[in-house]
N, C-alpha and C. Protein backbone atom coordinates (compact mmCIF):
# COMPACT_ATOMS: atom_id res chain seq x y z
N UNK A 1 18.89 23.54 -40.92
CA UNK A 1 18.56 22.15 -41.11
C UNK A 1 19.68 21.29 -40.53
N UNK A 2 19.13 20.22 -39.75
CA UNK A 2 19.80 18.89 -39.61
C UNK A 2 20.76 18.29 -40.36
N UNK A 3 21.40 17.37 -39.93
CA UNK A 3 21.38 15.80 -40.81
C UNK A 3 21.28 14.82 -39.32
N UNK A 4 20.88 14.10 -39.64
CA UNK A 4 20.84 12.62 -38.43
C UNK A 4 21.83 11.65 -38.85
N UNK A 5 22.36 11.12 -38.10
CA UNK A 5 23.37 10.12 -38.76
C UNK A 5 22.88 8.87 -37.76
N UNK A 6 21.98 8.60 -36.71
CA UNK A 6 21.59 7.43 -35.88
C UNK A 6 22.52 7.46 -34.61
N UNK A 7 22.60 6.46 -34.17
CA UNK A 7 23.45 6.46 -32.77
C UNK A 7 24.95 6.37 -33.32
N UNK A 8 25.69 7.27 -33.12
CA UNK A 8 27.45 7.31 -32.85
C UNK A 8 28.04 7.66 -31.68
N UNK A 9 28.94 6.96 -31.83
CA UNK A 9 29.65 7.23 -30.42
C UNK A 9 30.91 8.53 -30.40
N UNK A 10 30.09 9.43 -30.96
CA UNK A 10 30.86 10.95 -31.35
C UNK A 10 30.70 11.69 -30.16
N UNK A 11 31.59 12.05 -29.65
CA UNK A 11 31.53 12.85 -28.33
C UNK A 11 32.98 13.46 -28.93
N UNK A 12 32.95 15.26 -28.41
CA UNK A 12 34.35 15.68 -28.63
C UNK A 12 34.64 16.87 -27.35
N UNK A 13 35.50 16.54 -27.11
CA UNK A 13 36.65 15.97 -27.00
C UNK A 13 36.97 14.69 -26.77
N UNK A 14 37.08 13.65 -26.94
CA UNK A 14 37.89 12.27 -26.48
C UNK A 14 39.10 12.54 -26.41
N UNK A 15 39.19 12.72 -24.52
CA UNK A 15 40.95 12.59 -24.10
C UNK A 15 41.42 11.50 -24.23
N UNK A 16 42.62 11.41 -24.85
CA UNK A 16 43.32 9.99 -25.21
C UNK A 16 44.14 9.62 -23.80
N UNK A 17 43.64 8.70 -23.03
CA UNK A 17 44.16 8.50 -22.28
C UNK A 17 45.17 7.12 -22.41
N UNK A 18 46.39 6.90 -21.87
CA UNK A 18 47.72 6.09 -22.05
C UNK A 18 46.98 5.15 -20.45
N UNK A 19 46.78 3.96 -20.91
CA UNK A 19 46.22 3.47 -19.23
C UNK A 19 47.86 1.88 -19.04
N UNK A 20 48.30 2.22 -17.89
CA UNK A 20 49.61 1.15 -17.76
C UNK A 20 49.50 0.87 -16.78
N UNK A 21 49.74 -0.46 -16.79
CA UNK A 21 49.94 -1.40 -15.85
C UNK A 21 51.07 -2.36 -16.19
N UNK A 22 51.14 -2.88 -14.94
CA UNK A 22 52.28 -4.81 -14.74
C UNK A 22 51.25 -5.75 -14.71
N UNK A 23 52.19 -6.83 -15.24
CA UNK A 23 51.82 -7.97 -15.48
C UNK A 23 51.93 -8.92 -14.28
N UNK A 24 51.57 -9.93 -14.20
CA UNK A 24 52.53 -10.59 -13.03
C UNK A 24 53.58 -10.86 -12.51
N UNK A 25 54.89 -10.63 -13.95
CA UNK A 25 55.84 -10.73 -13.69
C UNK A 25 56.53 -9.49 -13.49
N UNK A 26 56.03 -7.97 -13.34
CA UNK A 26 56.38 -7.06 -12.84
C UNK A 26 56.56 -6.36 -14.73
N UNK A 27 56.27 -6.99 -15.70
CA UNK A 27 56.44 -6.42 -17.19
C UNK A 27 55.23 -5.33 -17.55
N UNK A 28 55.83 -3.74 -17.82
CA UNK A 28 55.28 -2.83 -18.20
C UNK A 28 54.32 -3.47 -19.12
N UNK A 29 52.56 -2.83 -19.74
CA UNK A 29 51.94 -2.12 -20.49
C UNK A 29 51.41 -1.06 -20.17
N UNK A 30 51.17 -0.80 -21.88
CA UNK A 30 50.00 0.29 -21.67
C UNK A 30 49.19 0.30 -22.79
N UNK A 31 47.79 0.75 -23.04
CA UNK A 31 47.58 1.06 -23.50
C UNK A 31 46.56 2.27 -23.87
N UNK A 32 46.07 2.27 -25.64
CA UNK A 32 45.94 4.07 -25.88
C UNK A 32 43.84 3.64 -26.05
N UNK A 33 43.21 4.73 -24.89
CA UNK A 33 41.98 4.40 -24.92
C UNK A 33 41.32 5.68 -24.82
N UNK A 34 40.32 5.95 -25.25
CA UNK A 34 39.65 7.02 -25.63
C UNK A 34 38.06 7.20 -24.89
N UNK A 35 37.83 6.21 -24.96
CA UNK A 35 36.63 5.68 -24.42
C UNK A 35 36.18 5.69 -22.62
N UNK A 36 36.90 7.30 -22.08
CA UNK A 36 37.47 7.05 -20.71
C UNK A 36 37.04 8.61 -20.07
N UNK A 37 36.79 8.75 -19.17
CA UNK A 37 36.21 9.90 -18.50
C UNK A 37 35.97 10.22 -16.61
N UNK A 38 35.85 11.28 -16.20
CA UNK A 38 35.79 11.16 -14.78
C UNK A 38 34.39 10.67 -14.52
N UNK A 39 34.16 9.96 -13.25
CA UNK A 39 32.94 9.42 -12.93
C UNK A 39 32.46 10.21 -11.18
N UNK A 40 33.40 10.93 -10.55
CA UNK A 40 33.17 11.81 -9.76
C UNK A 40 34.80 12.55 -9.21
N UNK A 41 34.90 13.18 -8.16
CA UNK A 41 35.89 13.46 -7.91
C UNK A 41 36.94 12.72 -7.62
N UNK A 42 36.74 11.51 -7.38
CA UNK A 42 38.08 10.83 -6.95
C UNK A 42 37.92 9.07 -8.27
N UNK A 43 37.41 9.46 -8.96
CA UNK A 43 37.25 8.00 -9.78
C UNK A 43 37.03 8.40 -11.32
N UNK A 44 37.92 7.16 -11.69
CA UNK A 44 38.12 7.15 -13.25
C UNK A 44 37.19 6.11 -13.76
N UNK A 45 36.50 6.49 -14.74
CA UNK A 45 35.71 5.27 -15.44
C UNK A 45 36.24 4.66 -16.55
N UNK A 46 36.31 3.69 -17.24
CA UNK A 46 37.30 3.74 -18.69
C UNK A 46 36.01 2.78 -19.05
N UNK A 47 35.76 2.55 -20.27
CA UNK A 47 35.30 1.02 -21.08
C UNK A 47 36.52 0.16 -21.88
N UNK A 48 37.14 -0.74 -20.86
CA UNK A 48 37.70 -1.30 -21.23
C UNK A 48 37.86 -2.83 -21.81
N UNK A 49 37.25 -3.93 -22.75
CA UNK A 49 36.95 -5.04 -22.63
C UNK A 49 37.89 -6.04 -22.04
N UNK A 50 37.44 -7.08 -21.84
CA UNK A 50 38.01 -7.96 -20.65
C UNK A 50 39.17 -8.58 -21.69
N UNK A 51 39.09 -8.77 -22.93
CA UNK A 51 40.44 -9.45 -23.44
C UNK A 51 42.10 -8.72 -23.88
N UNK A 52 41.63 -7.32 -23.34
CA UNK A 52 43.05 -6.43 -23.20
C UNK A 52 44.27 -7.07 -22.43
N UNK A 53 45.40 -6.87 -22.68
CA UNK A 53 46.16 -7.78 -22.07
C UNK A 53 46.16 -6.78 -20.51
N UNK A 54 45.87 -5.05 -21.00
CA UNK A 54 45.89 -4.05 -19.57
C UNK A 54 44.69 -4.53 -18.68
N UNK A 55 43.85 -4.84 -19.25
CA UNK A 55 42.59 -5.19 -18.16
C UNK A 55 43.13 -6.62 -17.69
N UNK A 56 43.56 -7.51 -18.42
CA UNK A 56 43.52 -8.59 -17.24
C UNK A 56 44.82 -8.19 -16.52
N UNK A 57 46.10 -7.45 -16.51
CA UNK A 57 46.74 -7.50 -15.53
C UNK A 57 46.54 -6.05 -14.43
N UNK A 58 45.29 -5.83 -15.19
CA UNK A 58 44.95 -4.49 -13.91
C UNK A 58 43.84 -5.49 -13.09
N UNK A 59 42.95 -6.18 -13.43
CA UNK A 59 42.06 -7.64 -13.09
C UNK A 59 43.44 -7.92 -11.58
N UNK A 60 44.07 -8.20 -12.28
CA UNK A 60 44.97 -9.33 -11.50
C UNK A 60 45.98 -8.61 -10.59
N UNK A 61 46.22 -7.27 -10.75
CA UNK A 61 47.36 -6.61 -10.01
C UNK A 61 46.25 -5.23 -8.75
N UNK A 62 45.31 -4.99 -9.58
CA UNK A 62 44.10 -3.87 -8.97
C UNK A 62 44.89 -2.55 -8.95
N UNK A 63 46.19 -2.23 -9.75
CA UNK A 63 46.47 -0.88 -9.58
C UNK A 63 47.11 -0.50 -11.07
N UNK A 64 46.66 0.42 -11.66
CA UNK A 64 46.93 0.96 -12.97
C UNK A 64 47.11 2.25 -12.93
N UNK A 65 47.74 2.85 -13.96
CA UNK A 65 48.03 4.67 -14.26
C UNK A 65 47.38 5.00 -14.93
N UNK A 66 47.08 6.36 -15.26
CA UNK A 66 46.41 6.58 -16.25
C UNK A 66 46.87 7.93 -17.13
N UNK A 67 47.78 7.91 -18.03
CA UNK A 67 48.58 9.28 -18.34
C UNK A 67 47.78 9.77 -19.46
N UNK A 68 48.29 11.46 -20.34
CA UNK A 68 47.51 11.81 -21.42
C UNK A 68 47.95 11.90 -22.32
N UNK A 69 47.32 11.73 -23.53
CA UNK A 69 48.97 11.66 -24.62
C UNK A 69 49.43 13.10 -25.03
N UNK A 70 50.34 12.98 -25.53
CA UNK A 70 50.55 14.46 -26.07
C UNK A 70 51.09 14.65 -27.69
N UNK A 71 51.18 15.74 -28.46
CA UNK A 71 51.53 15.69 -29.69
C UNK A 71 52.91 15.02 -29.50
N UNK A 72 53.95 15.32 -28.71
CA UNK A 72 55.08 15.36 -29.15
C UNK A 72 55.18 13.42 -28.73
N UNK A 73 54.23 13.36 -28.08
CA UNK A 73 54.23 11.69 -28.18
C UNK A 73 52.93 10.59 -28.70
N UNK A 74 52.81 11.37 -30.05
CA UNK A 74 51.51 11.24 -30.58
C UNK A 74 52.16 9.81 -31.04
N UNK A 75 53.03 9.34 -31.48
CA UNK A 75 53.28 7.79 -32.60
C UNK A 75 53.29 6.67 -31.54
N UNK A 76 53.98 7.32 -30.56
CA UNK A 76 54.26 5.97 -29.41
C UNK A 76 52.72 5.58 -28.42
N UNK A 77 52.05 6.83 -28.57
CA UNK A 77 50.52 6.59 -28.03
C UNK A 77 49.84 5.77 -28.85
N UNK A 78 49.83 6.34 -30.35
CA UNK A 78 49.46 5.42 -31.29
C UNK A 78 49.29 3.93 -31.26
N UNK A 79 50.82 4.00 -31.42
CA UNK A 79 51.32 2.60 -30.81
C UNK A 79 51.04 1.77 -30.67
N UNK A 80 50.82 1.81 -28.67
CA UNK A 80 50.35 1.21 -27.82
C UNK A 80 48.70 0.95 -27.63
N UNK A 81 48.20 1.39 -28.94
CA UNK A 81 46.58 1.58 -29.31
C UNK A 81 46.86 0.35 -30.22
N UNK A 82 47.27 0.67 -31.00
CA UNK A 82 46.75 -0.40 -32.27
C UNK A 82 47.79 -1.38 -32.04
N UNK A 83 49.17 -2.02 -31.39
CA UNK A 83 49.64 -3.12 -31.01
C UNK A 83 49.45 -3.79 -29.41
N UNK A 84 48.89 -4.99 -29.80
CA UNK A 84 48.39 -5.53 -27.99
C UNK A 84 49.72 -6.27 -27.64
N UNK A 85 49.52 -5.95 -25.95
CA UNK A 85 50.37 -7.01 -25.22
C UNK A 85 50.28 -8.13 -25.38
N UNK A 86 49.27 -8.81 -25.88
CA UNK A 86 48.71 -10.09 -26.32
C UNK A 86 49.60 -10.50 -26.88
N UNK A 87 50.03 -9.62 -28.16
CA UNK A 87 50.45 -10.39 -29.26
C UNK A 87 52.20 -9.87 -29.31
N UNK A 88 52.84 -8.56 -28.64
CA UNK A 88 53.73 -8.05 -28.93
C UNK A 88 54.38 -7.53 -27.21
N UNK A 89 55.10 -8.91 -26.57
CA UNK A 89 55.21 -8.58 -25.37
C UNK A 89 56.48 -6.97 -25.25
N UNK A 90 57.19 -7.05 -26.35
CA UNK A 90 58.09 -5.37 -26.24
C UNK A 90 57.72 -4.39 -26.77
N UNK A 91 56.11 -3.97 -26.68
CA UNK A 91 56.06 -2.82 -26.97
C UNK A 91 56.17 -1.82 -26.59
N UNK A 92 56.28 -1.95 -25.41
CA UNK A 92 56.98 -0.55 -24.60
C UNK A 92 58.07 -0.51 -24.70
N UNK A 93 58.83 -1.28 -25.18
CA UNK A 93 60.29 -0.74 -25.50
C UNK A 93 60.21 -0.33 -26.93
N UNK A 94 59.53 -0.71 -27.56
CA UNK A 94 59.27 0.27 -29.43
C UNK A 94 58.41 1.14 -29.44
N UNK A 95 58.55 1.68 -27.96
CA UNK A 95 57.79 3.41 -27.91
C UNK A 95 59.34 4.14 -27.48
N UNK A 96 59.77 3.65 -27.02
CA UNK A 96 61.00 4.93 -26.23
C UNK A 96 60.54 4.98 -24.63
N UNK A 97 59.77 5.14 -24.44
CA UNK A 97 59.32 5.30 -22.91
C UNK A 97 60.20 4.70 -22.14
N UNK A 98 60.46 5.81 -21.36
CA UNK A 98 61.13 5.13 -19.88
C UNK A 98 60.04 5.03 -18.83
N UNK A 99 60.44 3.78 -18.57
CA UNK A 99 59.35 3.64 -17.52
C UNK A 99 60.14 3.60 -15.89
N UNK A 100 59.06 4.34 -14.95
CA UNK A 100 59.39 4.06 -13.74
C UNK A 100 57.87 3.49 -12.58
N UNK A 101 58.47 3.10 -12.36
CA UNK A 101 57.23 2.65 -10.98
C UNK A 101 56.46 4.00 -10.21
N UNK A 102 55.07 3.78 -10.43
CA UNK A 102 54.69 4.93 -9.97
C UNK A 102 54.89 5.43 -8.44
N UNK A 103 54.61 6.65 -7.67
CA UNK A 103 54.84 6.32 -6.27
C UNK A 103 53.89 5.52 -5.31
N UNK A 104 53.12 5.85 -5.50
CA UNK A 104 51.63 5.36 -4.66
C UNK A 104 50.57 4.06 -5.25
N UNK A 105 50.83 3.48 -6.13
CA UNK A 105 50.48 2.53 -6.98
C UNK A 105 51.54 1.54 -7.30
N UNK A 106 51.28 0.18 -7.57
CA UNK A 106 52.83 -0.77 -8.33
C UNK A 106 51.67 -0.74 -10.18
N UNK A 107 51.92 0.20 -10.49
CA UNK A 107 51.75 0.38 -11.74
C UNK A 107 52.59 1.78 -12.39
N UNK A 108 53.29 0.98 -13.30
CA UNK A 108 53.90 2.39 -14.41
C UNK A 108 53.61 3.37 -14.87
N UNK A 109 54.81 4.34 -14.76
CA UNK A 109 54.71 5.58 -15.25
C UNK A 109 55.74 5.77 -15.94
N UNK A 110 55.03 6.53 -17.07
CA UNK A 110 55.77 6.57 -18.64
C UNK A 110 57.00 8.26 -18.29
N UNK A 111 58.06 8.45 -18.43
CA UNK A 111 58.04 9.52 -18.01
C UNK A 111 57.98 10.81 -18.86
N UNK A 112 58.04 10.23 -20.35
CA UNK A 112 57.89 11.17 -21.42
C UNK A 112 56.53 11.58 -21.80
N UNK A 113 55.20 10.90 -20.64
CA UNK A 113 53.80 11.16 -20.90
C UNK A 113 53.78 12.03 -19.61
N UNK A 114 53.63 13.46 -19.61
CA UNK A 114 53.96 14.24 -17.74
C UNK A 114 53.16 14.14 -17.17
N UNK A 115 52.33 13.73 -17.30
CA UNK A 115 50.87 14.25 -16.29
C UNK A 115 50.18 12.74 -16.49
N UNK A 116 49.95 12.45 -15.16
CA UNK A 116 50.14 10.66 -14.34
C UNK A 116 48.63 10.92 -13.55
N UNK A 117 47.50 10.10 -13.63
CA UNK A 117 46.78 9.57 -12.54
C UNK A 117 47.41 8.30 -12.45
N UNK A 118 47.58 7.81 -10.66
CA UNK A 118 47.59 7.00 -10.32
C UNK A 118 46.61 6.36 -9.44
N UNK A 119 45.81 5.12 -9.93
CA UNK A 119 44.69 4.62 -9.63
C UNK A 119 44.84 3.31 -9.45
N UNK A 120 43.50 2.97 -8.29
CA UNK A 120 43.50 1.86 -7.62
C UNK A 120 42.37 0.74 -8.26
N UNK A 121 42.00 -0.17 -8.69
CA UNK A 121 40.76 -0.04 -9.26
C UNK A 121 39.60 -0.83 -8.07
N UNK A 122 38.51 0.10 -8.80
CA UNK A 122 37.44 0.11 -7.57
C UNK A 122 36.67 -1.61 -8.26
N UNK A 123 35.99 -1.65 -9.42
CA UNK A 123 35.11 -2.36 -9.84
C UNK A 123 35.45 -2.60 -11.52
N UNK A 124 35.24 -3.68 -11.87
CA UNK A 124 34.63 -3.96 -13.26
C UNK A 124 33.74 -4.64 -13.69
N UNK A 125 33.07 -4.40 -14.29
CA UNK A 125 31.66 -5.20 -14.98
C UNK A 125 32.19 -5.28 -15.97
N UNK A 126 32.18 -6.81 -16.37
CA UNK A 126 32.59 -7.96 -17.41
C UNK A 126 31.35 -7.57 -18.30
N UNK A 127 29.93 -7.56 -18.23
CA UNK A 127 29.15 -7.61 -18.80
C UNK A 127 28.95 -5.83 -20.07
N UNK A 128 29.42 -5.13 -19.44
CA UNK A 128 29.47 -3.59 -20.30
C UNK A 128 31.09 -3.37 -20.46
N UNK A 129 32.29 -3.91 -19.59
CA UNK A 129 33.55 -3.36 -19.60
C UNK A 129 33.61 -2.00 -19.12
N UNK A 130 33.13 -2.06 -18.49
CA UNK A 130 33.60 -0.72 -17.40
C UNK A 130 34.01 -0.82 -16.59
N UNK A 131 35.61 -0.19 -16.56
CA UNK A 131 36.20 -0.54 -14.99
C UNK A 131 36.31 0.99 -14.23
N UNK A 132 36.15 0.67 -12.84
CA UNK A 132 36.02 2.14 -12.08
C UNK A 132 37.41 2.07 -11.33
N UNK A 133 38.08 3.41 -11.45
CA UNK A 133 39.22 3.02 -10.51
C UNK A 133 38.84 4.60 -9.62
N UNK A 134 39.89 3.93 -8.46
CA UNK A 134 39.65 5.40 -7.56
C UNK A 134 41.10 6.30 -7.34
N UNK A 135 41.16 7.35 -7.82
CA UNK A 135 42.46 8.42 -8.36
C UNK A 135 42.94 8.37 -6.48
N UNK A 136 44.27 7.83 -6.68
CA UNK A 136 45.09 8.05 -5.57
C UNK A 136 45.70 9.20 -5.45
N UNK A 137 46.54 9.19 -6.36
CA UNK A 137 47.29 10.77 -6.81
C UNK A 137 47.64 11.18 -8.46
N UNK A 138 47.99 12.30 -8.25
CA UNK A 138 48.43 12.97 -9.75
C UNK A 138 49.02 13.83 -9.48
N UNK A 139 50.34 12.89 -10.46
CA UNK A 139 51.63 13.19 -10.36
C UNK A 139 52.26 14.34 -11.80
N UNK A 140 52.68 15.22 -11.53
CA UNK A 140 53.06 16.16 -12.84
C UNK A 140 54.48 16.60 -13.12
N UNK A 141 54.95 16.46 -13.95
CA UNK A 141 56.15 17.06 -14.45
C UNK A 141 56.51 18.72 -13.77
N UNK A 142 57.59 18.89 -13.26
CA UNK A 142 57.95 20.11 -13.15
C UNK A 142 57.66 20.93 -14.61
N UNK A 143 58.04 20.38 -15.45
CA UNK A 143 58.66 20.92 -16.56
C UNK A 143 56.87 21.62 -17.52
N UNK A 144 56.15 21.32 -17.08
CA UNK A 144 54.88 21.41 -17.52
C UNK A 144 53.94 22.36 -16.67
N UNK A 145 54.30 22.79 -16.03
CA UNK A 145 53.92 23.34 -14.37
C UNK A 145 53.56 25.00 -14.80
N UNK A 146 52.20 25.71 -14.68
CA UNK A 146 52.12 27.41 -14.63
C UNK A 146 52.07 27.82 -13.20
N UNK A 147 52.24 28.70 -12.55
CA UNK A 147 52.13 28.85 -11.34
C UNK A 147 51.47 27.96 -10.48
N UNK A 148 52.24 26.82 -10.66
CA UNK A 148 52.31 25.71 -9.86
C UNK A 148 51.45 24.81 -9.98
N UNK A 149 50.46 24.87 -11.67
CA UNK A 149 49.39 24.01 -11.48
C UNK A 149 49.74 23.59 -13.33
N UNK A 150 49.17 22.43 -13.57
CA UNK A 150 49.53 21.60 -15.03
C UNK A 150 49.07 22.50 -16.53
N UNK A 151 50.12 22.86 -16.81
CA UNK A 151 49.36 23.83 -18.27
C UNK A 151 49.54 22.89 -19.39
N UNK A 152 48.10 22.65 -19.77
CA UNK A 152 47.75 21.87 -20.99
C UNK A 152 48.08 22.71 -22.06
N UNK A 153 48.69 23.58 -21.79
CA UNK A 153 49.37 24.07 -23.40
C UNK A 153 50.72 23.85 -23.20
N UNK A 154 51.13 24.20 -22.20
CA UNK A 154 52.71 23.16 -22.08
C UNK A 154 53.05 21.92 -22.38
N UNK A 155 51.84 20.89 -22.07
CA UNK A 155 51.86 19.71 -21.96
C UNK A 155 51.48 18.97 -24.05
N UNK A 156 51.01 20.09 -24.80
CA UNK A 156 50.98 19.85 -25.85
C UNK A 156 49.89 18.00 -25.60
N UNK A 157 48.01 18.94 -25.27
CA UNK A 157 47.48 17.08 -24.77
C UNK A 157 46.94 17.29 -26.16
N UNK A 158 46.27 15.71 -26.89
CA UNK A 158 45.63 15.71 -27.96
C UNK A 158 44.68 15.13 -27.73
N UNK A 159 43.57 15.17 -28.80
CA UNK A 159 41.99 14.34 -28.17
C UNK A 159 41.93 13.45 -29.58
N UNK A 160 41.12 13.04 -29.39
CA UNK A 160 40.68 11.60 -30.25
C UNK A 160 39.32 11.86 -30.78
N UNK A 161 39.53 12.03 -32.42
CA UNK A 161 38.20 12.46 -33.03
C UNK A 161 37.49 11.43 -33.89
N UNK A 162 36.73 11.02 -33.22
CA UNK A 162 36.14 9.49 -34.14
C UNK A 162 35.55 9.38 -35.07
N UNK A 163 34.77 11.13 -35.39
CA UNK A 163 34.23 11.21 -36.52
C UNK A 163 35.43 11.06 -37.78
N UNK A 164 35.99 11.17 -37.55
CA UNK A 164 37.13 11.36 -38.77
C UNK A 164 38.36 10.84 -38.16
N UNK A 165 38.66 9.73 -37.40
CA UNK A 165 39.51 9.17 -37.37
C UNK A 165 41.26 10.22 -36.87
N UNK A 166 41.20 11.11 -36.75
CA UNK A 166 42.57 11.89 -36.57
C UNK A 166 42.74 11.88 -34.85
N UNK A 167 43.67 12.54 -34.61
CA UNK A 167 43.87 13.31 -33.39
C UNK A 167 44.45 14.45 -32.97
N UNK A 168 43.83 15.04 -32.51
CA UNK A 168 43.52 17.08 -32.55
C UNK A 168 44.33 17.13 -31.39
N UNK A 169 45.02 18.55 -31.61
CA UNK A 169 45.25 19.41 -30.63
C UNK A 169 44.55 19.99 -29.37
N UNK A 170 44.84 19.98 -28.13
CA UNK A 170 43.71 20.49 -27.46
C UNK A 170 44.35 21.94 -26.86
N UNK A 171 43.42 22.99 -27.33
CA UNK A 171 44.29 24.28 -27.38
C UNK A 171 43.86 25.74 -26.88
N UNK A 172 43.60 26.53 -27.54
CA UNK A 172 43.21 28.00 -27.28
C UNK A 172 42.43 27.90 -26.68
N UNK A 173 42.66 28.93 -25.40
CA UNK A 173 41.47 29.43 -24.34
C UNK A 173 40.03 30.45 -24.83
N UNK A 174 38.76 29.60 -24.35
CA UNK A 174 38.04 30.84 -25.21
C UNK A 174 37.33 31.33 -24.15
N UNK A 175 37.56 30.70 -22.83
CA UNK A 175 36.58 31.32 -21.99
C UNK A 175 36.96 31.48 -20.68
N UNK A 176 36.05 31.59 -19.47
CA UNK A 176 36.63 31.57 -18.22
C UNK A 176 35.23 30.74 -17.60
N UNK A 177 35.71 29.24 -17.36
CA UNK A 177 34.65 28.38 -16.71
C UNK A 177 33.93 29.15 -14.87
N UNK A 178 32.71 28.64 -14.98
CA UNK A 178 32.48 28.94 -13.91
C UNK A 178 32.20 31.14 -13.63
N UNK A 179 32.20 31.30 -14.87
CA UNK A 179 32.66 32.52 -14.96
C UNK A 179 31.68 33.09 -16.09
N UNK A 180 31.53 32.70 -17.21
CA UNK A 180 31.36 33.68 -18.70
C UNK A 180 29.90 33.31 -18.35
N UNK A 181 29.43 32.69 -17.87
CA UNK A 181 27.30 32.52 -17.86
C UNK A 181 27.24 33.85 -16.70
N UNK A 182 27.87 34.17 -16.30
CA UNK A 182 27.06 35.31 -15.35
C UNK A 182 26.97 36.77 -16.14
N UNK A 183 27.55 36.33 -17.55
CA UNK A 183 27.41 37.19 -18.36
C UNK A 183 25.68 37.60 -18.19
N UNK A 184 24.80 36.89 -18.30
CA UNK A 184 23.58 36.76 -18.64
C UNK A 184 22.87 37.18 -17.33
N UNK A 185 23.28 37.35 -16.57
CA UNK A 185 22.98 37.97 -15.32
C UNK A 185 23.14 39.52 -15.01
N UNK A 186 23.98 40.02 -15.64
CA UNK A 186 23.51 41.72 -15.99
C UNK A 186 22.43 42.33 -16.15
């Protein structure tokens, strides 16, 4: 048996993505959004609404990052979720983050968040808040690196669980994509 609960916006995993940008005056944000996913190979979709202080200076600058959070920087992701640039122009300095200029984008990169899309943005619709950006590069920490490619168990990423408000670990391998359905082909 069921239960129905009506329309929720429960999807799991929700990667918590860290999205940063400058302002006009070259002043770091970021912030912590969940609501964000790939839209093909080279483009990021996010739902972001237009009164974020990150959407109007990604509006106004057209280039933003997009990093992932991780446990060991679960409070400062937090953070930058539930305090706006609006209202609290130093909050990136009451995360710890060092920030540097990304390479290929004039939008920030956090360097204690390792693993960086840097994106251009393609489009936004004011009317749903969806902005499309198109992935320039992605940039990764040495320090996070398995034979030369990003290990999300190194990187300690967490997801965003809306049914219950927490944020999970994203962890143990159970399968081999692209791989375990040909099981059924024997």
């Amino acid at each position: 048996m069921r239960k129905n609960f009506g329309m929720q916006p429960w999807t799991f995993p929700q990667v918590v993505f860290i999205i940063g940008s400058y302002d006009e005056n070259g002043v770091p944000d970021a912030m912590n959004a969940a609501w964000c996913g790939m839209g093909c190979d080279d483009e990021i979709v996010m739902c972001i609404s237009a009164g974020h202080k990150t959407t109007k200076n990604i509006l106004a600058n057209k280039d933003f990052t997009v990093s992932f959070a991780t446990k060991d920087q679960l409070v400062a992701s937090d953070f930058v979720g539930v305090v706006s640039g609006n209202d609290d122009p130093d909050k990136i300095a009451k995360t710890g983050w060092t920030v540097e200029k990304a390479e290929n984008v004039n939008a920030p990169l956090f360097k204690e968040l390792p693993m960086t899309l840097e994106c251009r943005m393609r489009e936004y619709d004011e009317q749903y808040a969806y902005m499309y950006g198109k992935i320039v590069n992605v940039s990764v920490d040495e320090s996070v690196l398995t034979d030369d490619k990003p290990d999300p168990d190194k990187m300690g990423l967490i997801a965003f669980d809306q049914v219950h408000g927490k944020y999970r670990i994203v962890g143990e391998v159970v399968g081999n994509a692209f791989e375990a359905g040909f099981e059924l082909n024997k």
